[in-house]
PDB file of N, CA and C in Angstrom:
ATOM      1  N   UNK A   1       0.837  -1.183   0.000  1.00  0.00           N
ATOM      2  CA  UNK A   1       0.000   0.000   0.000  1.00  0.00           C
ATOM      3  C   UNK A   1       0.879   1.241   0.000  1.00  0.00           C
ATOM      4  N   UNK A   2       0.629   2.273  -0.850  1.00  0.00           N
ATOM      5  CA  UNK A   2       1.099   3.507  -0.906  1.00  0.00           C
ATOM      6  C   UNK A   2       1.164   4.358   0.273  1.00  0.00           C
ATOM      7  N   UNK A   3       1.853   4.449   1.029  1.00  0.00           N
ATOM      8  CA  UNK A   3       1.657   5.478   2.201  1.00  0.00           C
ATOM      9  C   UNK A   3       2.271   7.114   1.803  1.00  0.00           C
ATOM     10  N   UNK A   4       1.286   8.092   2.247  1.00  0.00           N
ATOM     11  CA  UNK A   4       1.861   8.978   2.499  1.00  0.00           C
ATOM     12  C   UNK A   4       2.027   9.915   4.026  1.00  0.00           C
ATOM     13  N   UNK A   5       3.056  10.161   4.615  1.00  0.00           N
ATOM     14  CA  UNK A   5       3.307  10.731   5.896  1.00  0.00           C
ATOM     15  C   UNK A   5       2.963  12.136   5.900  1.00  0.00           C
ATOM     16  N   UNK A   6       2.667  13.023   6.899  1.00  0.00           N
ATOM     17  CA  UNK A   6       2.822  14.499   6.786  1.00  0.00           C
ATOM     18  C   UNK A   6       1.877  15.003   7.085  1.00  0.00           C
ATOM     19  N   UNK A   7       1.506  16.547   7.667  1.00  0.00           N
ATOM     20  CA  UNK A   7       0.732  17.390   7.566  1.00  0.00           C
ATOM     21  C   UNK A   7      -0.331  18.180   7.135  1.00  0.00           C
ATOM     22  N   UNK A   8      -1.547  18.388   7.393  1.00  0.00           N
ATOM     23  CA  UNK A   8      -2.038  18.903   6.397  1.00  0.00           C
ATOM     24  C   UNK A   8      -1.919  20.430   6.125  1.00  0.00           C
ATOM     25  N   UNK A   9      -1.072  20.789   6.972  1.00  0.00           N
ATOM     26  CA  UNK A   9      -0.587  21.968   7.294  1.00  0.00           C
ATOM     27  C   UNK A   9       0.695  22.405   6.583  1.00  0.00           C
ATOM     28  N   UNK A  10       1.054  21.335   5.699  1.00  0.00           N
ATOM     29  CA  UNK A  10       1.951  21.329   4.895  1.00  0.00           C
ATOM     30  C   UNK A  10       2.011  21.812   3.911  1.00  0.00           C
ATOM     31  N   UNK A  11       2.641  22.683   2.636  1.00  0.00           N
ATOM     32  CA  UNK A  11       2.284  22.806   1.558  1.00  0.00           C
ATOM     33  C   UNK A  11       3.014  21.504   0.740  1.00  0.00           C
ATOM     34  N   UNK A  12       4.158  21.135   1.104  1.00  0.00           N
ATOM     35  CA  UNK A  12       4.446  20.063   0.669  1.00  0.00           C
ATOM     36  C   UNK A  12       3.965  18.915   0.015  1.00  0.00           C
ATOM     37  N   UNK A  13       3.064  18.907   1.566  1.00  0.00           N
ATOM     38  CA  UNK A  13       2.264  17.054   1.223  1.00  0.00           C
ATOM     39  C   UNK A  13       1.337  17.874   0.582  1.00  0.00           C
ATOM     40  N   UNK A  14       0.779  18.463   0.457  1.00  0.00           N
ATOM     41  CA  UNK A  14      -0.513  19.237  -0.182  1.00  0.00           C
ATOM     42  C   UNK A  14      -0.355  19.354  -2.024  1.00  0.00           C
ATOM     43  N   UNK A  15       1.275  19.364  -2.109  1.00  0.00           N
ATOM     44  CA  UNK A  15       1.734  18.730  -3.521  1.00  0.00           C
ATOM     45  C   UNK A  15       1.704  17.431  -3.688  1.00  0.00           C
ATOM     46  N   UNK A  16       2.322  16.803  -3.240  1.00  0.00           N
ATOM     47  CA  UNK A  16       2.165  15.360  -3.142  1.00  0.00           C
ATOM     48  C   UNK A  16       1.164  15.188  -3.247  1.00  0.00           C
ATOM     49  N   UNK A  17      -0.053  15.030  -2.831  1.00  0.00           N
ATOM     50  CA  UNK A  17      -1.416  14.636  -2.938  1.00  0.00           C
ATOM     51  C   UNK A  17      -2.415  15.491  -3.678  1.00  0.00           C
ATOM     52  N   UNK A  18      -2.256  16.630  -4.604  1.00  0.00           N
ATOM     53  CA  UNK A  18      -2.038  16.764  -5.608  1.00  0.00           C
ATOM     54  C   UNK A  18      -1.630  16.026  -6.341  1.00  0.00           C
ATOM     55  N   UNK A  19      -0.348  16.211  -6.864  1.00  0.00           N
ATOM     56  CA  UNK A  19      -0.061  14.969  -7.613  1.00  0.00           C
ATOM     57  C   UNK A  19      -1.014  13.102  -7.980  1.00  0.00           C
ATOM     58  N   UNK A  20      -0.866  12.865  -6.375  1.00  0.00           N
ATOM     59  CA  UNK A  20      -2.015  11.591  -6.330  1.00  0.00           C
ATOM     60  C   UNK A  20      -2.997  11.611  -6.728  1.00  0.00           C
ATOM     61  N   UNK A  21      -3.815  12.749  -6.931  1.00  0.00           N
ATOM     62  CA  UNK A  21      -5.163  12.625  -6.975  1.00  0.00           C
ATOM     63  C   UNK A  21      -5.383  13.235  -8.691  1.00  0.00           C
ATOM     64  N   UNK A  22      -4.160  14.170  -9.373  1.00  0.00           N
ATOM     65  CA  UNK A  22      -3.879  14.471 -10.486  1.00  0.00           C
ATOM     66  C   UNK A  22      -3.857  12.779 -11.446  1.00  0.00           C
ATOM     67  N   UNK A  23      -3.205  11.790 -11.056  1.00  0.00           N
ATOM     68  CA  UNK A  23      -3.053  10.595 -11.837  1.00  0.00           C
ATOM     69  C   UNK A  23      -3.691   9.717 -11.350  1.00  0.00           C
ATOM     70  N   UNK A  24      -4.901  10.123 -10.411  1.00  0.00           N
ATOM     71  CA  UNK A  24      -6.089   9.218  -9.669  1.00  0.00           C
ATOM     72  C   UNK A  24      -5.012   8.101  -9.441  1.00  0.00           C
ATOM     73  N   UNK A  25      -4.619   8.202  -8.363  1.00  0.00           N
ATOM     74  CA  UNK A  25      -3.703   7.195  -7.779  1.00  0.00           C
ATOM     75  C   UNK A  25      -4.545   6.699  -6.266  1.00  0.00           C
ATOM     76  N   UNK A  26      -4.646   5.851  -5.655  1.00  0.00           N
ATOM     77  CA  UNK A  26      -4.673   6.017  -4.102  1.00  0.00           C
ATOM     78  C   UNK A  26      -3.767   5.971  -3.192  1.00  0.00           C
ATOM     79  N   UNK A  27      -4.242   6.061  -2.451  1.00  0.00           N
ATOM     80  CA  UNK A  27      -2.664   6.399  -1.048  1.00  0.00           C
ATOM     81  C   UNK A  27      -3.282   6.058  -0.189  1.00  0.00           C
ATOM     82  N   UNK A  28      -2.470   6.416   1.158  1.00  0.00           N
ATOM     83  CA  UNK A  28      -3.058   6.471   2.212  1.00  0.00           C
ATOM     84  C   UNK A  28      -2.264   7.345   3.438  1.00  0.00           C
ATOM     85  N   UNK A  29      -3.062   8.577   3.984  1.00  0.00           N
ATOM     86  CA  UNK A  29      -2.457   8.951   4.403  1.00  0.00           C
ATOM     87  C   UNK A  29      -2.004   9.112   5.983  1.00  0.00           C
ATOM     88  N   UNK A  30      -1.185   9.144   6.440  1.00  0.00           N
ATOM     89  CA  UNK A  30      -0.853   8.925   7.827  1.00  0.00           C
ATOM     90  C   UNK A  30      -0.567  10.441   8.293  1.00  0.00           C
ATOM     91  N   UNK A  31      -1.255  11.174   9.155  1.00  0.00           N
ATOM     92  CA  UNK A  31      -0.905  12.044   9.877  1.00  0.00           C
ATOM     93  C   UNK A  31       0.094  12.124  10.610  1.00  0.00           C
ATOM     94  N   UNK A  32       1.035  13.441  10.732  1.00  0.00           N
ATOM     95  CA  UNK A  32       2.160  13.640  11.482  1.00  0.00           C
ATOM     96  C   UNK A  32       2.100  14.850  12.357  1.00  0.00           C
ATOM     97  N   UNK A  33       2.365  14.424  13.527  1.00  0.00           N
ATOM     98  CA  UNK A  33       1.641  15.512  14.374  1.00  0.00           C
ATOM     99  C   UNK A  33       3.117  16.277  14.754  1.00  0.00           C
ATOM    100  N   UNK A  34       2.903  17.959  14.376  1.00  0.00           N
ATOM    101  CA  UNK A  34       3.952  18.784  14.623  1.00  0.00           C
ATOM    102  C   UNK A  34       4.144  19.415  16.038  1.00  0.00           C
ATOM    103  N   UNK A  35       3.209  19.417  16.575  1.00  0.00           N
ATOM    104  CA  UNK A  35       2.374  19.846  17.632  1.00  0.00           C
ATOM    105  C   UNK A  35       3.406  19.629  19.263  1.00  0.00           C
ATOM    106  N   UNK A  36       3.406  17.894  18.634  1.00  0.00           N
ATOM    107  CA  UNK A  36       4.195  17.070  19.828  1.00  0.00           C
ATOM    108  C   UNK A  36       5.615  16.615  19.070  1.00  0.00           C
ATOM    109  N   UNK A  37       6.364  17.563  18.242  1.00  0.00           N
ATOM    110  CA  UNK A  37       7.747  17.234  17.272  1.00  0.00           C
ATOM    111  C   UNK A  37       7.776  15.879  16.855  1.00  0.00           C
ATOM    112  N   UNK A  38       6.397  14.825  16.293  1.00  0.00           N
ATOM    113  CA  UNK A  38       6.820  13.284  15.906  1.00  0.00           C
ATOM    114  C   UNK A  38       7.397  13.666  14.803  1.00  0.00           C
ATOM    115  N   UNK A  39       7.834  14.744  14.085  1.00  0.00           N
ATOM    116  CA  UNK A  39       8.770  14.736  12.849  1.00  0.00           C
ATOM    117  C   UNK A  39       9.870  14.814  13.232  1.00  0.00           C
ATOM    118  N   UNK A  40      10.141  15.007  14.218  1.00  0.00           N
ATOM    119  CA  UNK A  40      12.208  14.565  14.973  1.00  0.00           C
ATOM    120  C   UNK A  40      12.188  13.617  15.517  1.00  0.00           C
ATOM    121  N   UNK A  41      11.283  12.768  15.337  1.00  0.00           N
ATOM    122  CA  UNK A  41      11.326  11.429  16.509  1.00  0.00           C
ATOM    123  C   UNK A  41      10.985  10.315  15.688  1.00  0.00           C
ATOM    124  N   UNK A  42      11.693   9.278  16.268  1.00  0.00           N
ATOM    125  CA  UNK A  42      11.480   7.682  15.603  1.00  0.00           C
ATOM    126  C   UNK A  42      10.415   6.902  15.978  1.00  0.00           C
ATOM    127  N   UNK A  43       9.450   6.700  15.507  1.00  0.00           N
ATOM    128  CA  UNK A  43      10.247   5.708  13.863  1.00  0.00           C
ATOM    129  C   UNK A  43      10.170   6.891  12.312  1.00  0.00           C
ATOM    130  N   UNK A  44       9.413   8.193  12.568  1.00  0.00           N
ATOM    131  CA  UNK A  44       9.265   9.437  11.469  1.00  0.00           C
ATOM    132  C   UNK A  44      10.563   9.484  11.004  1.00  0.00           C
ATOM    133  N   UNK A  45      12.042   9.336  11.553  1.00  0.00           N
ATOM    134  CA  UNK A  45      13.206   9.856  11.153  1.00  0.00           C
ATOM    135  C   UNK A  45      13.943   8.956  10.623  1.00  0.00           C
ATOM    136  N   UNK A  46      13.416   7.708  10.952  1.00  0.00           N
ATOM    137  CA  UNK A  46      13.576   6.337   9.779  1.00  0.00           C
ATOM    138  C   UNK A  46      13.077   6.501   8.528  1.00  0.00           C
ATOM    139  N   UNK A  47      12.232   7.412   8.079  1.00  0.00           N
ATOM    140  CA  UNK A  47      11.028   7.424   6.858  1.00  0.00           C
ATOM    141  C   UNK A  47      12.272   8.885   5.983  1.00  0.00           C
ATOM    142  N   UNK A  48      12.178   9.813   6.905  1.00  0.00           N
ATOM    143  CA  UNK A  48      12.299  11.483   6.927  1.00  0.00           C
ATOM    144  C   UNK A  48      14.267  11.839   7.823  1.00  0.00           C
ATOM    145  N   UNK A  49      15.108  11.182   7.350  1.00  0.00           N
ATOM    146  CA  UNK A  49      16.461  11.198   8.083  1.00  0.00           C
ATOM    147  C   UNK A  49      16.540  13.068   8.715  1.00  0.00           C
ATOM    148  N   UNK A  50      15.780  13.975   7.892  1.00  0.00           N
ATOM    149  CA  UNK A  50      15.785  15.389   8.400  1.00  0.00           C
ATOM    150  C   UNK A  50      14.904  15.624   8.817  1.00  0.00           C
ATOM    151  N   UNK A  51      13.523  15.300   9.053  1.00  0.00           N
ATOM    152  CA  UNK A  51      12.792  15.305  10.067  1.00  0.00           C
ATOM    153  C   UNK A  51      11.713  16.480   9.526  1.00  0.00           C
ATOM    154  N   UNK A  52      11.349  16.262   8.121  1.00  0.00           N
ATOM    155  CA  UNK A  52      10.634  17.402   7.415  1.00  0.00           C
ATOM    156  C   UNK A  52       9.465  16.059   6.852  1.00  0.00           C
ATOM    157  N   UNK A  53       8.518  16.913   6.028  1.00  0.00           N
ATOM    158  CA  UNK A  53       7.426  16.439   5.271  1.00  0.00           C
ATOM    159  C   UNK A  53       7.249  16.836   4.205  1.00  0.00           C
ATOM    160  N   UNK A  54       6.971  15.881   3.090  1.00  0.00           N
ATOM    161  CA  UNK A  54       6.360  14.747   3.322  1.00  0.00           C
ATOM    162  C   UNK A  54       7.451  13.335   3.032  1.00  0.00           C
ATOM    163  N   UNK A  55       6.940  12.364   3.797  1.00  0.00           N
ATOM    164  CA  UNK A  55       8.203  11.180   3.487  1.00  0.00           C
ATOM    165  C   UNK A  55       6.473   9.960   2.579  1.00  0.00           C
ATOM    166  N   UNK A  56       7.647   8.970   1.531  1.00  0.00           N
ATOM    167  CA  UNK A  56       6.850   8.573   0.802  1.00  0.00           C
ATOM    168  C   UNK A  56       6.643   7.231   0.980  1.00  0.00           C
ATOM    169  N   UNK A  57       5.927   6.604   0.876  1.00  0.00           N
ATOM    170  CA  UNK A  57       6.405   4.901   1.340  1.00  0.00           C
ATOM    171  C   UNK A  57       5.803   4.121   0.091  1.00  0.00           C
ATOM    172  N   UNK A  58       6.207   2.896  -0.554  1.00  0.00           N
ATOM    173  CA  UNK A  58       5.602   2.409  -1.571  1.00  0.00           C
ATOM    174  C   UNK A  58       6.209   1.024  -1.664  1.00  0.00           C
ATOM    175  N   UNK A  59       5.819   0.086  -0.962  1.00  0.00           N
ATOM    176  CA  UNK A  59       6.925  -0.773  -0.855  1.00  0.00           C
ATOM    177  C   UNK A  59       7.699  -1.295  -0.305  1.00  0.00           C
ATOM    178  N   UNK A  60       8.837  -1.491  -1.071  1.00  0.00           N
ATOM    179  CA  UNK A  60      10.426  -1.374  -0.485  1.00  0.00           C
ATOM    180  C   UNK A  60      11.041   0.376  -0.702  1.00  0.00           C
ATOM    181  N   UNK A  61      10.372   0.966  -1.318  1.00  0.00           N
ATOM    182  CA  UNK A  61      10.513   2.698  -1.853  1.00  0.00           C
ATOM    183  C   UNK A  61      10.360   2.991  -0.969  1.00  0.00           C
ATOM    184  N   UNK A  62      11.204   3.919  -0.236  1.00  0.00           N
ATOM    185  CA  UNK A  62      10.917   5.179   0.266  1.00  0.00           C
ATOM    186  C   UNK A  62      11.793   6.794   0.036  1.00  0.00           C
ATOM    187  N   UNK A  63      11.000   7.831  -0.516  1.00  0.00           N
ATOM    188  CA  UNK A  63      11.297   8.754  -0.746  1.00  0.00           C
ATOM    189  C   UNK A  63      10.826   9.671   0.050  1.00  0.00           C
ATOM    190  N   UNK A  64      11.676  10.937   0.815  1.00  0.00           N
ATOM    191  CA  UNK A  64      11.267  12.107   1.518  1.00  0.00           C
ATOM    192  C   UNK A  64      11.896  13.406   0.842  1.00  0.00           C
ATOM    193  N   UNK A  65      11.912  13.362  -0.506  1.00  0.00           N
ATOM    194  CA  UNK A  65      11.927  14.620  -1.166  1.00  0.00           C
ATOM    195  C   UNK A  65      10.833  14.983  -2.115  1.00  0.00           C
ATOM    196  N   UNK A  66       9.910  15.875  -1.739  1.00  0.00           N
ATOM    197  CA  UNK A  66       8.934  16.335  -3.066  1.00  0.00           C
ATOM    198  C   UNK A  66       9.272  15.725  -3.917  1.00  0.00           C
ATOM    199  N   UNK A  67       9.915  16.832  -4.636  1.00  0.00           N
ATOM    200  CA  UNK A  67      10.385  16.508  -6.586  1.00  0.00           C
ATOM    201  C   UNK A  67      10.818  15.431  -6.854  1.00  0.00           C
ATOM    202  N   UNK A  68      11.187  14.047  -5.707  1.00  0.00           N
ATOM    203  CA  UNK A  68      11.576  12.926  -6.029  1.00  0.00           C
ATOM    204  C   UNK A  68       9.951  11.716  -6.011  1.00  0.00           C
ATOM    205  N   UNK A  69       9.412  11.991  -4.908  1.00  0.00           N
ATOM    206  CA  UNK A  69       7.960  11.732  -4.766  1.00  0.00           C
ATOM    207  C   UNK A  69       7.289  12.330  -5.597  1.00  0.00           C
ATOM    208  N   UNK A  70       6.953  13.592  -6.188  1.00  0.00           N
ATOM    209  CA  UNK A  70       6.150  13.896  -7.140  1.00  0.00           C
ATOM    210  C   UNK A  70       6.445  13.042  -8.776  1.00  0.00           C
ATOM    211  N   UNK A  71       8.309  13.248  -9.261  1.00  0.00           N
ATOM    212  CA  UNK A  71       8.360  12.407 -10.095  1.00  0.00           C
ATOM    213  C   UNK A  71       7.851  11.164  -9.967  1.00  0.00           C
ATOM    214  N   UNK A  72       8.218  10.673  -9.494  1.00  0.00           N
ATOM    215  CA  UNK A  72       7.829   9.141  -9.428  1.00  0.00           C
ATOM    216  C   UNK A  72       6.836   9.014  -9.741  1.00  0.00           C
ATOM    217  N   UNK A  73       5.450   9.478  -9.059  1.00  0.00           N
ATOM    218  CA  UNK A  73       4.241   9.187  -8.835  1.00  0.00           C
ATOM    219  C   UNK A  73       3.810   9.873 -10.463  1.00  0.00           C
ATOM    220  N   UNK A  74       4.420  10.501 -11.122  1.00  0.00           N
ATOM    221  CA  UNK A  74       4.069  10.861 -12.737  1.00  0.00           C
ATOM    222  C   UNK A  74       4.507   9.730 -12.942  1.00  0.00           C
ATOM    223  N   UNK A  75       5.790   9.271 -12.963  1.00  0.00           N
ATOM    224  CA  UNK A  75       6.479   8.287 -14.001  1.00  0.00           C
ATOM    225  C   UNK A  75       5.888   6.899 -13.835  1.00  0.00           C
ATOM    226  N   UNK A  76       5.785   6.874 -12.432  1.00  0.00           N
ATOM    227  CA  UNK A  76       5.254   5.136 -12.316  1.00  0.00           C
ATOM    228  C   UNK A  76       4.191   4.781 -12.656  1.00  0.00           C
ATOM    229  N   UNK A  77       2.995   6.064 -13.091  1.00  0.00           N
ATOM    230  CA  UNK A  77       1.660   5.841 -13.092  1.00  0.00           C
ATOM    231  C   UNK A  77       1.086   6.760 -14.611  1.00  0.00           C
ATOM    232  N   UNK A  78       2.279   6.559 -15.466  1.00  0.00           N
ATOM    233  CA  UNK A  78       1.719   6.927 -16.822  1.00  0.00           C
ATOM    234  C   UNK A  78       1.195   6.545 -17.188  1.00  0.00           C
ATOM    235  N   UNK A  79       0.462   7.415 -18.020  1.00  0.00           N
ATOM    236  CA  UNK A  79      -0.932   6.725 -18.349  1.00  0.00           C
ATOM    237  C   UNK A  79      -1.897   7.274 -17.749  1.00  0.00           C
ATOM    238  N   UNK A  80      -2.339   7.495 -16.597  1.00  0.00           N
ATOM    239  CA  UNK A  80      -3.209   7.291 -15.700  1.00  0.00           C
ATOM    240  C   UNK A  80      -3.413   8.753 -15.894  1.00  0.00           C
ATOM    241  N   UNK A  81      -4.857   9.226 -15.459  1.00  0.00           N
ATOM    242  CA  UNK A  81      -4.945  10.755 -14.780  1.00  0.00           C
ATOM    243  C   UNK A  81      -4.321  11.809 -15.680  1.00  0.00           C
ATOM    244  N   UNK A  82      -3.792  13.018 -15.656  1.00  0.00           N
ATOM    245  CA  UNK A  82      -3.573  13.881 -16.209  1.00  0.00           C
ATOM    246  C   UNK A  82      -1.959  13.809 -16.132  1.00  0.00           C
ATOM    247  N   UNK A  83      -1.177  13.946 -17.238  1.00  0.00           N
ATOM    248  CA  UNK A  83       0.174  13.644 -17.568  1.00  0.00           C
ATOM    249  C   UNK A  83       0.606  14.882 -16.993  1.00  0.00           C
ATOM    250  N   UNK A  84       1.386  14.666 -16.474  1.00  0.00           N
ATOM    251  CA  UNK A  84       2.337  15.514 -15.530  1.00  0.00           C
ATOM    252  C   UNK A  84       3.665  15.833 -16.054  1.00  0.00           C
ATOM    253  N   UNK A  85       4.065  15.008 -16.503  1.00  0.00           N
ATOM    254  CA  UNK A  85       5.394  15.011 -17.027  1.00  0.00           C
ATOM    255  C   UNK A  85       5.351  14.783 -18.891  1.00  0.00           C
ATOM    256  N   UNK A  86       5.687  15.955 -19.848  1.00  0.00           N
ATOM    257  CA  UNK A  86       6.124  15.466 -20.969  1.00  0.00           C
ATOM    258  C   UNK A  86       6.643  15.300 -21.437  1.00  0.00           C
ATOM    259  N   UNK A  87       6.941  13.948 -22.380  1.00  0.00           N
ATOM    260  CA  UNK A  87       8.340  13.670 -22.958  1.00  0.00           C
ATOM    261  C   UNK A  87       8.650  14.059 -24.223  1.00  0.00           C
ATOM    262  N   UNK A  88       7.642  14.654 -25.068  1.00  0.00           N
ATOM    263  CA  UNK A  88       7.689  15.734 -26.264  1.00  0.00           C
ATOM    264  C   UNK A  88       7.908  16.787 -26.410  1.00  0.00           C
ATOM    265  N   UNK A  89       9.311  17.589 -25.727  1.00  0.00           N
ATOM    266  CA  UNK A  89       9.148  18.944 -25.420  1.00  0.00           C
ATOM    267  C   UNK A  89       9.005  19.733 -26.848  1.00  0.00           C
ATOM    268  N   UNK A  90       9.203  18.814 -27.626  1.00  0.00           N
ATOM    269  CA  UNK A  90       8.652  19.976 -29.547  1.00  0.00           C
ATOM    270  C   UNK A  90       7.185  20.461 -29.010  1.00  0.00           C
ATOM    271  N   UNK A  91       6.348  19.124 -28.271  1.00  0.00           N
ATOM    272  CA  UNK A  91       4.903  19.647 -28.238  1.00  0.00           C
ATOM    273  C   UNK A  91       4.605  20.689 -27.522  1.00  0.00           C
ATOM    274  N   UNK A  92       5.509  21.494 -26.705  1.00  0.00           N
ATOM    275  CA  UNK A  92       5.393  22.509 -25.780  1.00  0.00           C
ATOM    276  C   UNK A  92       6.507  23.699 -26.296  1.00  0.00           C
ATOM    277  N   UNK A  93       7.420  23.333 -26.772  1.00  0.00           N
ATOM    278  CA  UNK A  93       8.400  24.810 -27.245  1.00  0.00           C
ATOM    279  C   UNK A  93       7.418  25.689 -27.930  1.00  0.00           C
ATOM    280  N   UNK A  94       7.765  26.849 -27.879  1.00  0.00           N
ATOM    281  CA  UNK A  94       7.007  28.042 -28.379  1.00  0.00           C
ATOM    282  C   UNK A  94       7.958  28.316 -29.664  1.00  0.00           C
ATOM    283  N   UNK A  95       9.440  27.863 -29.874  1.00  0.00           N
ATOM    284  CA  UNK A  95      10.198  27.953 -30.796  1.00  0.00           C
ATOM    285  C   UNK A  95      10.747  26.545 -31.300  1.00  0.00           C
ATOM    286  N   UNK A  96      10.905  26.309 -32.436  1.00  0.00           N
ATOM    287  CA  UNK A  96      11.715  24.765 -32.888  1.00  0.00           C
ATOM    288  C   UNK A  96      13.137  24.930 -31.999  1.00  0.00           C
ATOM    289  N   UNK A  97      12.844  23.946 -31.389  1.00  0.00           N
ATOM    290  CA  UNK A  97      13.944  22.778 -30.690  1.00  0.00           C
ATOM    291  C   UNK A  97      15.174  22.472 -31.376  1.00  0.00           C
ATOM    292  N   UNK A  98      14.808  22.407 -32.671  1.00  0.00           N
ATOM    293  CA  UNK A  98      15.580  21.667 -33.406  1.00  0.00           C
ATOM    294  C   UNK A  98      17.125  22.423 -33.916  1.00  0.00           C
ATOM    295  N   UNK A  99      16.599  23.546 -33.654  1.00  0.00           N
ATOM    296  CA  UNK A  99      17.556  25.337 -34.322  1.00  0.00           C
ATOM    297  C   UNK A  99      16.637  25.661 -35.471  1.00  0.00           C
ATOM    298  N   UNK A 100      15.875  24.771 -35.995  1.00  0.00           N
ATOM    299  CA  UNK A 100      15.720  25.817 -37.390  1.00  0.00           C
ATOM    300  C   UNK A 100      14.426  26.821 -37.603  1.00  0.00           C
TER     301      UNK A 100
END
């Protein structure tokens, strides 16, 4: 099962799950309470080695960087939901790519 850790107080995870819900993915999310510091404390710093949000779980995967969790969750789930990532950048340049 897909876990995601973190806040909702986060803008972070608030990308992240974005993302999830952009490529209709499911998850599941686990609250992290800032309140009482469980983001400096173990087992969170096993997931999160700096003690920030959001950390990603998928598996044997675990990622606690956005842009590494957001990629993924485009790349692993192409296809799906609204493409996030394109691999045609001709289809998006405003000028040829090519030089000419």
């Amino acid at each position: 099962m897909t876990m995601l850790y973190g806040s909702v107080r986060s803008t972070a995870l608030l990308l992240a799950v974005a993302a999830f819900h952009e490529k209709c993915v499911e998850f599941k999310f686990v609250p992290i309470n800032f309140a009482t510091g469980e983001e400096k404390k173990e087992p969170y710093l096993s997931l999160n080695p700096f003690g920030k949000v959001p950390a990603y779980v998928d598996g044997d995967l675990n990622l606690f960087e956005l842009r590494a969790t957001t990629k993924h969750i485009a790349f692993e789930h192409h296809g799906k939901g609204t493409e996030l990532v394109y691999q045609d950048l001709k289809k998006l340049a405003p000028v040829s790519v090519d030089g000419g």
